[in-house]
Protein backbone atom coordinates (compact mmCIF):
# COMPACT_ATOMS: atom_id res chain seq x y z
CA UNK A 1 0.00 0.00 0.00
CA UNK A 2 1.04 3.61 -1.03
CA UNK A 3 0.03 7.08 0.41
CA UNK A 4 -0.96 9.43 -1.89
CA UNK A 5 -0.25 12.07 -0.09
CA UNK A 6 -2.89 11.94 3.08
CA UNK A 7 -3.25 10.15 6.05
CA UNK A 8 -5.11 7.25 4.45
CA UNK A 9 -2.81 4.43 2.61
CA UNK A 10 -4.57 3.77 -0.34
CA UNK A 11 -4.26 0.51 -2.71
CA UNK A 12 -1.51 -0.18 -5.29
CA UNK A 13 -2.64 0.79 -8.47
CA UNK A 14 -2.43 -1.35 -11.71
CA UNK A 15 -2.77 0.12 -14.82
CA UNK A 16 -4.05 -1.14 -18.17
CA UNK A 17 -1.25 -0.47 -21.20
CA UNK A 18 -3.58 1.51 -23.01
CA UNK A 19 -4.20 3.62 -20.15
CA UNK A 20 -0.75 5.85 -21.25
CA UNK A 21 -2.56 6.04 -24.58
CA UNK A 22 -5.11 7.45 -23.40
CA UNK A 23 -3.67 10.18 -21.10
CA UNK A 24 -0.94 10.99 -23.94
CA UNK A 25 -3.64 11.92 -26.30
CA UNK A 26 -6.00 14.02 -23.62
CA UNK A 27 -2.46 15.41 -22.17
CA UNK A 28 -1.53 16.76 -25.54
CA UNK A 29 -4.97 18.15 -26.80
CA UNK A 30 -5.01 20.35 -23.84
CA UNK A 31 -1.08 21.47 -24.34
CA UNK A 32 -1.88 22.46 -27.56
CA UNK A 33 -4.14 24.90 -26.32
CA UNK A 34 -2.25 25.68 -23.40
CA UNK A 35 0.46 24.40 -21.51
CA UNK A 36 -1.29 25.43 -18.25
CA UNK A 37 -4.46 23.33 -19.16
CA UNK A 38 -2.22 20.58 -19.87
CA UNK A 39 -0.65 20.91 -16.15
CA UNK A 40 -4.44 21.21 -14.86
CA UNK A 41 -5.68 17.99 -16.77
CA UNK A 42 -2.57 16.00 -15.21
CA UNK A 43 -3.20 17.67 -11.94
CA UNK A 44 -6.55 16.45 -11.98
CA UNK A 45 -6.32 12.80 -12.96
CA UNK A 46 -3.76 12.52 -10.36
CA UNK A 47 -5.55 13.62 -7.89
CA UNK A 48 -8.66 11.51 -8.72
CA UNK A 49 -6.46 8.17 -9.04
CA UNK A 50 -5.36 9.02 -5.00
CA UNK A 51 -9.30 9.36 -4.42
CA UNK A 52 -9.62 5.96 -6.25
CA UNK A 53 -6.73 4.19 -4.29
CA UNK A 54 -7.66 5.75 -1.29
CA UNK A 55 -11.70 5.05 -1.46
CA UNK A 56 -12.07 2.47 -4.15
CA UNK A 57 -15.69 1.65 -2.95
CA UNK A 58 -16.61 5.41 -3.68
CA UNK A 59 -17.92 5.08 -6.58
CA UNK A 60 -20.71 3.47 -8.88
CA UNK A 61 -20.61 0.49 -10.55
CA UNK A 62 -21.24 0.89 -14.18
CA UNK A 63 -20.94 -2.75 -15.68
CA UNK A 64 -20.30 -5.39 -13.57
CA UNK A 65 -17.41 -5.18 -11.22
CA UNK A 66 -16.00 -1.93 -13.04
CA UNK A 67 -16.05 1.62 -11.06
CA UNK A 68 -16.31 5.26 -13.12
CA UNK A 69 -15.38 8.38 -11.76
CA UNK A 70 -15.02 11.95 -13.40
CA UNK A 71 -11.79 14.11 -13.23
CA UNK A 72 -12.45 17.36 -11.76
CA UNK A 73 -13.01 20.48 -14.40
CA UNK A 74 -12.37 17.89 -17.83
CA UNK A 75 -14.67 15.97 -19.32
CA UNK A 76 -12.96 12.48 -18.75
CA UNK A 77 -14.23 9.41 -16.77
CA UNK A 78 -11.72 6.85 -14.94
CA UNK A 79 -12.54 3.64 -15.47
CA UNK A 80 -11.18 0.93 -12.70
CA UNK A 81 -11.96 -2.46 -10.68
CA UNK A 82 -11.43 -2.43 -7.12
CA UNK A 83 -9.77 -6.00 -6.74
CA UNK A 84 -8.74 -7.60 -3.29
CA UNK A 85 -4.66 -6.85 -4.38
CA UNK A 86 -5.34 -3.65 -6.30
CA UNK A 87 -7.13 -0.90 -8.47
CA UNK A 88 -6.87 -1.77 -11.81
CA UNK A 89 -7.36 1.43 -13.96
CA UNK A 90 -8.66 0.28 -17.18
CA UNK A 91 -9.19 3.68 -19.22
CA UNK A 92 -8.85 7.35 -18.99
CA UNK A 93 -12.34 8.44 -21.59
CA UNK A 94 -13.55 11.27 -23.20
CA UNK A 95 -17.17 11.54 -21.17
CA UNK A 96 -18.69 11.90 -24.73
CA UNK A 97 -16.49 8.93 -26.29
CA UNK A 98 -18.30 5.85 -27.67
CA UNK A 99 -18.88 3.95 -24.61
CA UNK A 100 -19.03 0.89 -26.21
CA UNK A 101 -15.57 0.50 -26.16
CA UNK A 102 -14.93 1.34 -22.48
CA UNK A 103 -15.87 -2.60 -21.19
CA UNK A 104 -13.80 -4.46 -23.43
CA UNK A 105 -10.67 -3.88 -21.48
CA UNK A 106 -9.14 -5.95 -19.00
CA UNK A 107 -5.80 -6.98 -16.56
C-alpha cells in the first residue's frame, strides 16, 4: 500500500497499457491549447487516481465489477476495478467517447 499524499494508505494501483494512450492523447490536446491546461488535466487525474486508491468503494458500478469516476473540471471518466490486491485502472475516456468500447478492457 502507497500514500498518496494523506493520512489514508490507499491501494496499489495497476494500470491497463492503453491507459498511457489514453492520457498521452488528452495530455496533448489540452497542451496544444495551453500548456497550463495541460498541467491542470494532469493535476486532476492525479488527484482523482489518490481518491480511487484511497476510497475504491466510492464510486458506482457501471458494468459489472467496473467503477467510473469523473476528473475534476475535464470531461474524462476513470474507469477501474477495485480487486482484493489492487485498483486496476482500465481507461482514462472522453465523457462523450463511444462507450461501447470502455468494457472491453481488462488486466
Amino acid at each position: 500500500m502507497t500514500n498518496c499524499g494523506g493520512e489514508l494508505m490507499a491501494k496499489k494501483r495497476r494500470y491497463h497499457p492503453s491507459v498511457a494512450d489514453d492520457l498521452s492523447a488528452a495530455v496533448s490536446y489540452y497542451d496544444n491549447i495551453s500548456v497550463e491546461l495541460g498541467n491542470r488535466f494532469r493535476a486532476s487525474v492525479r488527484k482523482r487516481l489518490c481518491v480511487i486508491a484511497e476510497h475504491p468503494q466510492s464510486f458506482a458500478r457501471i458494468h459489472r465489477e467496473m467503477r467510473a469516476t469523473m476528473t475534476d473540471r475535464f470531461p474524462y471518466a476513470i474507469l477501474y476495478e477495485d480487486r482484493a490486491e489492487c485498483i486496476a485502472v482500465l481507461g482514462v475516456f472522453h465523457a462523450a467517447s463511444d462507450q461501447a468500447g470502455w468494457f472491453t478492457r481488462s488486466l
